[in-house]
N, C-alpha and C. Protein backbone atom coordinates (compact mmCIF):
# COMPACT_ATOMS: atom_id res chain seq x y z
N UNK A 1 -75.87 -7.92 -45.67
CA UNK A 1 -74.65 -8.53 -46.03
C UNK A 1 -73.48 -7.55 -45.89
N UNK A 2 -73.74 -6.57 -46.11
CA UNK A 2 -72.91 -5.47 -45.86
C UNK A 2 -72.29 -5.12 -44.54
N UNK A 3 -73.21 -5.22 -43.45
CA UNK A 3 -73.00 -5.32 -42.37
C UNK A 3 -72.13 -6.52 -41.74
N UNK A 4 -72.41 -7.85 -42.71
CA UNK A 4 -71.67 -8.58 -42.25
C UNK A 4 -70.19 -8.50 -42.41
N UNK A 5 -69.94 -8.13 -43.42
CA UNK A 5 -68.68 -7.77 -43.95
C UNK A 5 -68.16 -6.65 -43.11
N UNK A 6 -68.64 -5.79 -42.95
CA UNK A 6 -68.18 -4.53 -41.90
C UNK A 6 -67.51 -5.67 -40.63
N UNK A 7 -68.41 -6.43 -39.85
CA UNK A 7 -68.83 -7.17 -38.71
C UNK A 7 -66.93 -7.65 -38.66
N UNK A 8 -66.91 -8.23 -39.97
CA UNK A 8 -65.82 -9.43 -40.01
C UNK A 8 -64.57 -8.54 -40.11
N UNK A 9 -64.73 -8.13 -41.07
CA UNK A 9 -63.46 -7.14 -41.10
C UNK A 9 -63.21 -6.20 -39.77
N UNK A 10 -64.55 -5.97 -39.13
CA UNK A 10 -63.79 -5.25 -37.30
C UNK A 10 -63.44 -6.01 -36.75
N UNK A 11 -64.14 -7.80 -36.58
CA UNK A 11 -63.21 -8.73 -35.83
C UNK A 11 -62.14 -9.25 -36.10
N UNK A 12 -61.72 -8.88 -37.79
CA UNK A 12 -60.29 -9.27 -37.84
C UNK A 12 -59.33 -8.42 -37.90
N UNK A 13 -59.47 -7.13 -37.28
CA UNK A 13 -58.85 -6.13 -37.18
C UNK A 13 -58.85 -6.27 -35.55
N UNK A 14 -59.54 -6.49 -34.54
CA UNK A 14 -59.50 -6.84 -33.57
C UNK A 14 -58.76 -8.25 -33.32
N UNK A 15 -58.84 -9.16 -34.21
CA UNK A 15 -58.40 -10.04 -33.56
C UNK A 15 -56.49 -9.93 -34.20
N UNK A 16 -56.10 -8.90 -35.38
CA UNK A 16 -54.83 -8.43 -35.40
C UNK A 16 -54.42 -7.64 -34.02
N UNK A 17 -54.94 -7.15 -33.91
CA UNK A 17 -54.37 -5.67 -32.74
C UNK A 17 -54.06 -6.96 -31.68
N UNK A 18 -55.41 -7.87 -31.11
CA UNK A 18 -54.92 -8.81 -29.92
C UNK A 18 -53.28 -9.80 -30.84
N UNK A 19 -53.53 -10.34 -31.58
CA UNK A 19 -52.02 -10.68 -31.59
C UNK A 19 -51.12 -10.14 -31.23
N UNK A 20 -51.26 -8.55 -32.14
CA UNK A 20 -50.08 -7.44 -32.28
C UNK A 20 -49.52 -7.37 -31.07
N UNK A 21 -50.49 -7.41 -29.81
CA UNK A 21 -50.50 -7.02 -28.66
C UNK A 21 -49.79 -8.18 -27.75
N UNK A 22 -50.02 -8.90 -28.19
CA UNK A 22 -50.01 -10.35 -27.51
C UNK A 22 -48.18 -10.46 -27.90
N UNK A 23 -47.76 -9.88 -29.01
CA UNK A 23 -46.57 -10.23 -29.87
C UNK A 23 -45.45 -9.85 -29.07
N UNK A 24 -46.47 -8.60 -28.67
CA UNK A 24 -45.38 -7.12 -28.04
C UNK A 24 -45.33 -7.81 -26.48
N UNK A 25 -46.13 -8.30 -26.02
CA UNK A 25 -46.17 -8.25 -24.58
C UNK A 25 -45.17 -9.56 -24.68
N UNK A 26 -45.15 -10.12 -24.89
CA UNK A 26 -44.10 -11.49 -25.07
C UNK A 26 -42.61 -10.72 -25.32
N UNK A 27 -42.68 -10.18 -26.48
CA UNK A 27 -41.16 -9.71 -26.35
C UNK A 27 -40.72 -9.05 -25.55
N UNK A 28 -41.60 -8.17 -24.90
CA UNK A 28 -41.59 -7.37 -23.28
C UNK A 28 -41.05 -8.67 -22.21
N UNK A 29 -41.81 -9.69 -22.60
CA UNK A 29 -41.08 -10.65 -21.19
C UNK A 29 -40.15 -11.73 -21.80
N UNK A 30 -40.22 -11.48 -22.92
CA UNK A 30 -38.33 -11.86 -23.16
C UNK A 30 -37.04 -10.59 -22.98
N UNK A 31 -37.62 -9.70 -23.04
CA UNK A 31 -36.08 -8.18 -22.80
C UNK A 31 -36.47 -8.32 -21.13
N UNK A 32 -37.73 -8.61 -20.62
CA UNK A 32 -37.81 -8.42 -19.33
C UNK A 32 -36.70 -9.61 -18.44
N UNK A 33 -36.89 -11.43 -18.76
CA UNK A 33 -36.28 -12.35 -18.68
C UNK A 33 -34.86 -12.12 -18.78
N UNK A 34 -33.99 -11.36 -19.69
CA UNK A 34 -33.19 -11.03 -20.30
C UNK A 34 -32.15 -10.60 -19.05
N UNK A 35 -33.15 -9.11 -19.34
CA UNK A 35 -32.63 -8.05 -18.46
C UNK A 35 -32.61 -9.21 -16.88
N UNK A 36 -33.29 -9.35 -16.18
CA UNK A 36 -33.57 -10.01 -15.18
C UNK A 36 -31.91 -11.00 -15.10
N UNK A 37 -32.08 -11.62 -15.78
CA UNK A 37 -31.04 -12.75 -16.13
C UNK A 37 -29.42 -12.17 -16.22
N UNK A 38 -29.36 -11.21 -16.74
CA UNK A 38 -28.02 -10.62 -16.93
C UNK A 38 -27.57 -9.80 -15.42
N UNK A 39 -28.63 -9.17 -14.73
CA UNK A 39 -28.69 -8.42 -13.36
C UNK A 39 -28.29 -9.89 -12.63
N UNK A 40 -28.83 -10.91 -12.51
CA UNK A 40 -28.08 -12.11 -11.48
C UNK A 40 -26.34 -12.71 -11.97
N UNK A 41 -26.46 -12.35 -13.48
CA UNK A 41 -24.73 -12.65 -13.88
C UNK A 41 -23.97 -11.68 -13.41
N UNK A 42 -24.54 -10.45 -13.43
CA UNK A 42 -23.59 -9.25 -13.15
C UNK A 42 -23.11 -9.02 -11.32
N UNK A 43 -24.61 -9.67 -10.96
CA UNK A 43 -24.39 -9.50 -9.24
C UNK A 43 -23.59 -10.33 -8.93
N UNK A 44 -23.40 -11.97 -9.46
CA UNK A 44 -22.74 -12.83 -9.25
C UNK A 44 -20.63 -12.86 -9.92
N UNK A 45 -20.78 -11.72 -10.73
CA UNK A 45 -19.58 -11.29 -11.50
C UNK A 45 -18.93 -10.60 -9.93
N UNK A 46 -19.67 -9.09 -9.89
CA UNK A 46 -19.27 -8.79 -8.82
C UNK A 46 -18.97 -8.95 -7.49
N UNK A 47 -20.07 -9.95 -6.89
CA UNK A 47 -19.36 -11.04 -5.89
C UNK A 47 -18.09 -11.99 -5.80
N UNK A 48 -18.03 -12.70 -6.93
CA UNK A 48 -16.84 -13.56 -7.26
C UNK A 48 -15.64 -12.38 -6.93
N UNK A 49 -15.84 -11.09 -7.96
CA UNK A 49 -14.33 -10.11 -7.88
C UNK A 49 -14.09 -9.91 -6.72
N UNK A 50 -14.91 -9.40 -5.96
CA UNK A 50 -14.78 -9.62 -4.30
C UNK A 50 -14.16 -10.56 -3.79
N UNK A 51 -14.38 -11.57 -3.85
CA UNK A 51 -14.14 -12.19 -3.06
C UNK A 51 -12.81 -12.68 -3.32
N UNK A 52 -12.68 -12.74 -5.11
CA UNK A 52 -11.06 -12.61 -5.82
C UNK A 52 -9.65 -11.71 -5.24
N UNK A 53 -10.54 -10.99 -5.14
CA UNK A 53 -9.86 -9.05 -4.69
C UNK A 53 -9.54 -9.84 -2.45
N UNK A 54 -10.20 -9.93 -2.44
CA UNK A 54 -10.22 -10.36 -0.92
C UNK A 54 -9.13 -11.77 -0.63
N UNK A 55 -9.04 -12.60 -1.08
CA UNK A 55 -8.23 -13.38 -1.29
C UNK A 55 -6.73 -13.25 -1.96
N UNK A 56 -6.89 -12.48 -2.57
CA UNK A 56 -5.58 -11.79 -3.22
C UNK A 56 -4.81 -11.04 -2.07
N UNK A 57 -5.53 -9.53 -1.78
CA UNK A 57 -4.69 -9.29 -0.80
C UNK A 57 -4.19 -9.89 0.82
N UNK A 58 -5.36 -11.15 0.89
CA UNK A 58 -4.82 -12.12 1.92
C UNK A 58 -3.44 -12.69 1.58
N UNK A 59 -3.36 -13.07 0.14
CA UNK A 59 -2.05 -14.23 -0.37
C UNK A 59 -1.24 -12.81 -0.10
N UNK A 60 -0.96 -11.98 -0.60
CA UNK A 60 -0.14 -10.60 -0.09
C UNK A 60 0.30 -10.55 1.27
N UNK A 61 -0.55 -10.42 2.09
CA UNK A 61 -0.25 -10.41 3.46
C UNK A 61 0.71 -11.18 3.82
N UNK A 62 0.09 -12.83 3.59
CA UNK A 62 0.40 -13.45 3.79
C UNK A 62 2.33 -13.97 3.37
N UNK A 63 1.94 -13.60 2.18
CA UNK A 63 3.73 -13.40 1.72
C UNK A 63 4.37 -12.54 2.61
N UNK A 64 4.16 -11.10 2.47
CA UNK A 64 4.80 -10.62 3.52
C UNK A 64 4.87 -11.34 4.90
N UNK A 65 4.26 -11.60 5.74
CA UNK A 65 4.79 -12.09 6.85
C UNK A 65 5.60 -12.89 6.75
N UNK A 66 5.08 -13.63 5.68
CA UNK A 66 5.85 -15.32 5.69
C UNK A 66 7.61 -14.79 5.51
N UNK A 67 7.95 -13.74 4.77
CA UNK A 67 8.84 -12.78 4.40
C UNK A 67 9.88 -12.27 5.82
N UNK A 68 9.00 -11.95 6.70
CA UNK A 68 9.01 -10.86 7.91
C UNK A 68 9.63 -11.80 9.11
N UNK A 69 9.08 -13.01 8.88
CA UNK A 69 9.67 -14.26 9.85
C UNK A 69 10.45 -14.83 10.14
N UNK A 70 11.72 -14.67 9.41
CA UNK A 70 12.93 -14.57 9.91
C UNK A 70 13.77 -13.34 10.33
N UNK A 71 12.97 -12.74 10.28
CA UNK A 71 13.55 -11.05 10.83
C UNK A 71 13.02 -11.90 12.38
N UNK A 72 12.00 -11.94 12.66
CA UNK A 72 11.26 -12.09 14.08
C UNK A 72 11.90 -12.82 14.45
N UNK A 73 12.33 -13.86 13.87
CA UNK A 73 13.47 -15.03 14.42
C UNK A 73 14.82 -14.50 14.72
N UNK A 74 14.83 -13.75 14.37
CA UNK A 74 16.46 -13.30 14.32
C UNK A 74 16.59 -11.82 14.98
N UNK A 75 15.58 -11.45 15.39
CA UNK A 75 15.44 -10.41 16.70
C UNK A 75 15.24 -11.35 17.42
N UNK A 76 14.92 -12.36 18.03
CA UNK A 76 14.73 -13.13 19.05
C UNK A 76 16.15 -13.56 19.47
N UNK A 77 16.83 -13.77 18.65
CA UNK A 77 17.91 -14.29 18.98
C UNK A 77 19.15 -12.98 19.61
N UNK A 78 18.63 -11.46 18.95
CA UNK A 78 19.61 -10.90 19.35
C UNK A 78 19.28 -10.30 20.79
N UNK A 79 17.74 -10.44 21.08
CA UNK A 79 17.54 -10.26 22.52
C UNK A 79 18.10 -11.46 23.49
N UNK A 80 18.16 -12.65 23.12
CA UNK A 80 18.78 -13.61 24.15
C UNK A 80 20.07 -13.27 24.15
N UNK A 81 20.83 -12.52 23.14
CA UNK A 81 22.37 -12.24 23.40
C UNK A 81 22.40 -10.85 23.94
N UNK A 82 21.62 -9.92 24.63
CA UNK A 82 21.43 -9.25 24.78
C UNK A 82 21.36 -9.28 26.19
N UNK A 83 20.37 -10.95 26.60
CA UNK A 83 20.39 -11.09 28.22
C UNK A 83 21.36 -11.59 28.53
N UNK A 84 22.24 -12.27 27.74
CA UNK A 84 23.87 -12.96 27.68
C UNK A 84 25.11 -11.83 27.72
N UNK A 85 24.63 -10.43 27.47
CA UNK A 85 25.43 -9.83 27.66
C UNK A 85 26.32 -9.74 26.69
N UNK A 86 26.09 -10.22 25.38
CA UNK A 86 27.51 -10.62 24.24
C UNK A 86 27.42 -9.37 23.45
N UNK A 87 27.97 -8.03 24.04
CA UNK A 87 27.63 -7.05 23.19
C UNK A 87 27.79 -7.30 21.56
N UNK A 88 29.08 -7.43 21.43
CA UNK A 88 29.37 -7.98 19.81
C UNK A 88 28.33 -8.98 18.77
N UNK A 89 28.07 -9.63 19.81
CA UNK A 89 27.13 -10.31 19.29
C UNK A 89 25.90 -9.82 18.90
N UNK A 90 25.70 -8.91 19.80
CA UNK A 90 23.92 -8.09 20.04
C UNK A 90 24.01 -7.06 18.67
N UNK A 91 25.27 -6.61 18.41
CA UNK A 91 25.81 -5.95 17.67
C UNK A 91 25.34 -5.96 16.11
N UNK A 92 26.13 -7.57 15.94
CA UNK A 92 26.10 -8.02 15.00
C UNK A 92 24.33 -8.43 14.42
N UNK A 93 24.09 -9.31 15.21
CA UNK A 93 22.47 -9.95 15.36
C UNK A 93 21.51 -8.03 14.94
N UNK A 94 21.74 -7.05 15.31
CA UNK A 94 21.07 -6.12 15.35
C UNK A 94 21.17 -5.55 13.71
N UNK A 95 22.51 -6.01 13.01
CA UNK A 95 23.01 -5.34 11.94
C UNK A 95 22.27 -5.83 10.96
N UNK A 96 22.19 -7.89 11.32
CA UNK A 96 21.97 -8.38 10.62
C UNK A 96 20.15 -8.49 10.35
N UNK A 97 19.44 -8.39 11.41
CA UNK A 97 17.82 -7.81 11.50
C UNK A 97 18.10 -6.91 10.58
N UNK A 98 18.42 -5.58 10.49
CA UNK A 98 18.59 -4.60 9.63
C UNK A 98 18.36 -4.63 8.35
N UNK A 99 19.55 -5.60 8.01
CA UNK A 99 19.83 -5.44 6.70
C UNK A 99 18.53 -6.62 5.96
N UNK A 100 18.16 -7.57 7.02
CA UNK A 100 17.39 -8.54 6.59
C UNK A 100 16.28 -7.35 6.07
N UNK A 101 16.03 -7.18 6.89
CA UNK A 101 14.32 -6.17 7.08
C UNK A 101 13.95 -5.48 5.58
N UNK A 102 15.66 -4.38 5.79
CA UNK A 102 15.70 -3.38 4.60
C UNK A 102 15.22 -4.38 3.40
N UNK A 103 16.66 -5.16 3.22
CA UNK A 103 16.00 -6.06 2.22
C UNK A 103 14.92 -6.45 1.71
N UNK A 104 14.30 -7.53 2.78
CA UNK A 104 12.49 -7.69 2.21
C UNK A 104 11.33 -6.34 1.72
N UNK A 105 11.73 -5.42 2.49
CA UNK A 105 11.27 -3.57 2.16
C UNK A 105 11.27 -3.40 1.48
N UNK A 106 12.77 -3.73 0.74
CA UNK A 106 12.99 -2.87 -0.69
C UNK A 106 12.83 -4.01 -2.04
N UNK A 107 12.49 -5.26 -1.47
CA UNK A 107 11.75 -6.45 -2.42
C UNK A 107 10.56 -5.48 -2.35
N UNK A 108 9.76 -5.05 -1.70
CA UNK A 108 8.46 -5.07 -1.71
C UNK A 108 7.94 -3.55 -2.48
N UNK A 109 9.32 -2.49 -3.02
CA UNK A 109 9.10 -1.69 -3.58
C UNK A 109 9.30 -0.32 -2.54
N UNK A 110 9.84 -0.56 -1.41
CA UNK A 110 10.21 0.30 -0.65
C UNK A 110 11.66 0.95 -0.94
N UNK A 111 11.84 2.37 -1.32
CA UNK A 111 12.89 3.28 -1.14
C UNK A 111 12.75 4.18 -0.44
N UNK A 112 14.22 4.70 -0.19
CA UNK A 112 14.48 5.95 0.65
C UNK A 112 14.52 7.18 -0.06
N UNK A 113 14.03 7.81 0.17
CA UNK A 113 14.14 9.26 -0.45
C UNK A 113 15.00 10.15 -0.09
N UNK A 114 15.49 10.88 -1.19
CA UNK A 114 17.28 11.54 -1.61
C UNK A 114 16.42 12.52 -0.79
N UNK A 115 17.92 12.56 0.08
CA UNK A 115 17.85 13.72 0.93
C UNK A 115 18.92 15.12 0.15
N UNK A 116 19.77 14.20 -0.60
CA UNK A 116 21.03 15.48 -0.75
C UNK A 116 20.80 16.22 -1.75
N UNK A 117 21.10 17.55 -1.66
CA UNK A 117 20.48 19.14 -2.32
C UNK A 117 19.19 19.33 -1.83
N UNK A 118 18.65 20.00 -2.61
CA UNK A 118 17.64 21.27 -2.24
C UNK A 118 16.70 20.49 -1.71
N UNK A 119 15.96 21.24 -0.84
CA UNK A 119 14.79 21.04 -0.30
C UNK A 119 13.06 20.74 -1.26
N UNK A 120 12.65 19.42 -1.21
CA UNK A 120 11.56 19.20 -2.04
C UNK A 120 10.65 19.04 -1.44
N UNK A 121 9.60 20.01 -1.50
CA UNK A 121 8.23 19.78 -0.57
C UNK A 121 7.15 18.58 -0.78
N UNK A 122 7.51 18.18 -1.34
CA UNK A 122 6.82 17.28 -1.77
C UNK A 122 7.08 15.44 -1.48
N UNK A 123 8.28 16.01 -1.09
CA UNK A 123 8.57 14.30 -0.40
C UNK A 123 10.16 14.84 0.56
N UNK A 124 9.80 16.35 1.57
CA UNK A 124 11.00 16.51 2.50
C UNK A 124 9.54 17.62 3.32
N UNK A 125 10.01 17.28 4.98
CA UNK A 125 9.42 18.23 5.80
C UNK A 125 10.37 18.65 6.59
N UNK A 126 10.49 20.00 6.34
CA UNK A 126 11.34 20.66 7.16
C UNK A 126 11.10 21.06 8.12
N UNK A 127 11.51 20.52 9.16
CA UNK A 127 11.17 21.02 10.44
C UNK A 127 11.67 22.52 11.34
N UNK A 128 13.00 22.50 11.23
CA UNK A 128 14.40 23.80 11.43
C UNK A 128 14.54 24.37 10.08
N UNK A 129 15.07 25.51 9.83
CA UNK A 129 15.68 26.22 9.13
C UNK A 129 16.90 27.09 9.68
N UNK A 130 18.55 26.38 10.07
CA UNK A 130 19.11 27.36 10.28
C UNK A 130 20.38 27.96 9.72
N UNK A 131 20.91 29.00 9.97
CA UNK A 131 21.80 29.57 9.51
C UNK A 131 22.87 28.70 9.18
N UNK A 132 23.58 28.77 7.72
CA UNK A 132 24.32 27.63 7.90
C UNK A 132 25.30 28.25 5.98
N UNK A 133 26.93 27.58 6.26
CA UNK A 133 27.45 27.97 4.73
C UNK A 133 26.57 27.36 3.95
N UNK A 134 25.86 26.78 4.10
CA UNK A 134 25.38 25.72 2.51
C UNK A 134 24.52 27.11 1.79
N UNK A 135 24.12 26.66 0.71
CA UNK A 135 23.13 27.34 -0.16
C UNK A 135 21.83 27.55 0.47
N UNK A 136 21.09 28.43 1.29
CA UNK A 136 19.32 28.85 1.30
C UNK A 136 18.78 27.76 0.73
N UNK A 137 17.87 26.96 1.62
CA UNK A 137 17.31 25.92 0.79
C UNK A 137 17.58 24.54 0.76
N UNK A 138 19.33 24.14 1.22
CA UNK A 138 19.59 23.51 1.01
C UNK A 138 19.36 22.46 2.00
N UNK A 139 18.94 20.98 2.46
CA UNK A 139 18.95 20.08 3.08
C UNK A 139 20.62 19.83 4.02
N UNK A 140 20.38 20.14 5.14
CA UNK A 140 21.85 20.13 5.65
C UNK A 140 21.74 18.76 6.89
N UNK A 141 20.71 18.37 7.24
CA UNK A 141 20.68 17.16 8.64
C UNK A 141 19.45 16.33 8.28
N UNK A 142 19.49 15.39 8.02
CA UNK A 142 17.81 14.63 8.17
C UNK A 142 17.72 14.10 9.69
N UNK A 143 16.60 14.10 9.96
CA UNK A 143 16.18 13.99 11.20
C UNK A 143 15.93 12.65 11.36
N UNK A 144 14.86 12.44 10.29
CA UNK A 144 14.20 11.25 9.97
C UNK A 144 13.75 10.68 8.57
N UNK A 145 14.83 10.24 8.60
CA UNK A 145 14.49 9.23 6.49
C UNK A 145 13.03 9.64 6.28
N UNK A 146 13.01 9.83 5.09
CA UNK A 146 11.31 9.40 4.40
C UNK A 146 11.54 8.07 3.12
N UNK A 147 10.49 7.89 3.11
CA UNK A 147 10.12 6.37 2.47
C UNK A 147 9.19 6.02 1.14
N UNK A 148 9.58 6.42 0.41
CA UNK A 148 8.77 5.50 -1.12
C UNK A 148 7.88 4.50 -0.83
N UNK A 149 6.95 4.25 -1.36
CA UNK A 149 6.27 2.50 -2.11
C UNK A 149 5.84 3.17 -3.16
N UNK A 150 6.74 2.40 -4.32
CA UNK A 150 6.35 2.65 -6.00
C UNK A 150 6.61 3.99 -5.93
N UNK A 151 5.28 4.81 -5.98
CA UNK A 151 5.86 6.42 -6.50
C UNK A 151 4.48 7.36 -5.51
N UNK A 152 4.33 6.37 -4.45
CA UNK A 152 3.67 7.10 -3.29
C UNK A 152 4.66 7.18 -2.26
N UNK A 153 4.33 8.60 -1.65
CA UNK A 153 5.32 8.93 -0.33
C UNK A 153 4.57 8.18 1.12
N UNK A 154 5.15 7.36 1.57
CA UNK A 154 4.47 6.63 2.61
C UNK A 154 4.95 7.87 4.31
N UNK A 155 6.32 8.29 3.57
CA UNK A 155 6.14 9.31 5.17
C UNK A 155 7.44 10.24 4.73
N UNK A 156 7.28 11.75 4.47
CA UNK A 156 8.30 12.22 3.76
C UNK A 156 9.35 12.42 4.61
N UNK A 157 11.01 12.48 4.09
CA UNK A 157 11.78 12.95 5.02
C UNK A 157 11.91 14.39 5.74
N UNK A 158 12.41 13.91 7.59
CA UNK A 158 11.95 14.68 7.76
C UNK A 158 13.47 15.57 8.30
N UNK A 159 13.74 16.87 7.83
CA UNK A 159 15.39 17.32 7.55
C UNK A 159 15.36 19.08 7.89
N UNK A 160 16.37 19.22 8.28
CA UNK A 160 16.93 20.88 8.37
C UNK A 160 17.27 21.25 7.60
N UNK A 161 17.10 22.48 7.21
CA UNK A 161 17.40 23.01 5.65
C UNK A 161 18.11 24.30 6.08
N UNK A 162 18.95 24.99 5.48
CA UNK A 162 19.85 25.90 5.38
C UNK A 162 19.16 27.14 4.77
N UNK A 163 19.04 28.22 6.00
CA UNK A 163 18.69 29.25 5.78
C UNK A 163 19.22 30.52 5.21
């Protein structure tokens, strides 16, 4: 009888551990399900932003040109006065491209960068350095404007500085 009791009490110590076991492996394939499940939300998160992000800077583009298209229209027109010979006209039509252009540019966060006083390496390339009354240093000719977007240098000016 003794033995039996030993007997029972190892099979119900065995048949705890198989639950125990059984308990654990289940909650293993619920964190497993889980995990699994959140990796297809996250892949599908990051696809959508993509494709968000991709569409966005299309509508961008797209503004800009849509922006840019009466500039194109209106260089067209100053080349036909151009084969017409209407200097004044070509003149004018050329002023007015210009100012259109600048305009939409400087909608879009485009400035010019200060050329006047000292020389700044950082948004001026000096190409010459020559003898000159101004102050050593000083910016005396730009060659070629430089250009802002926001508070990146898209192409620095490029100027003679006074040696």
């Amino acid at each position: 009888m003794h033995e039996d009791v030993e007997n029972a009490q190892e099979e119900e110590e065995i048949v705890e551990e198989v639950d125990a076991l059984a308990a654990v492996t289940r909650e293993r394939d619920d964190y497993l399900d889980d995990l699994q499940r959140l990796k297809a939300e996250f892949d599908n998160y990051r696809k959508r932003a993509a494709r968000d992000q991709q569409s966005l800077v299309a509508r961008a583009h797209e503004r800009l040109v849509k922006e840019l298209l009466p500039v194109l229209d209106d260089l067209s027109r100053a080349l036909e006065a151009a084969e017409q010979h209407e200097e004044a006209k070509l003149e004018d039509g050329v002023r007015l491209v210009h100012r259109q252009l600048s305009d939409v540019l400087t909608k879009e966060g485009l400035t010019e960068i200060e050329t006047d006083g000292a020389f700044d390496p950082h948004v001026h390339e000096a190409l010459l350095a020559q003898p000159s009354d101004a102050e050593p240093g000083t910016v005396i000719e730009v060659l070629q404007k430089g250009y802002r977007l926001g508070d990146h240098v898209l192409r620095p000016a490029r100027v003679i500085i006074a040696r």
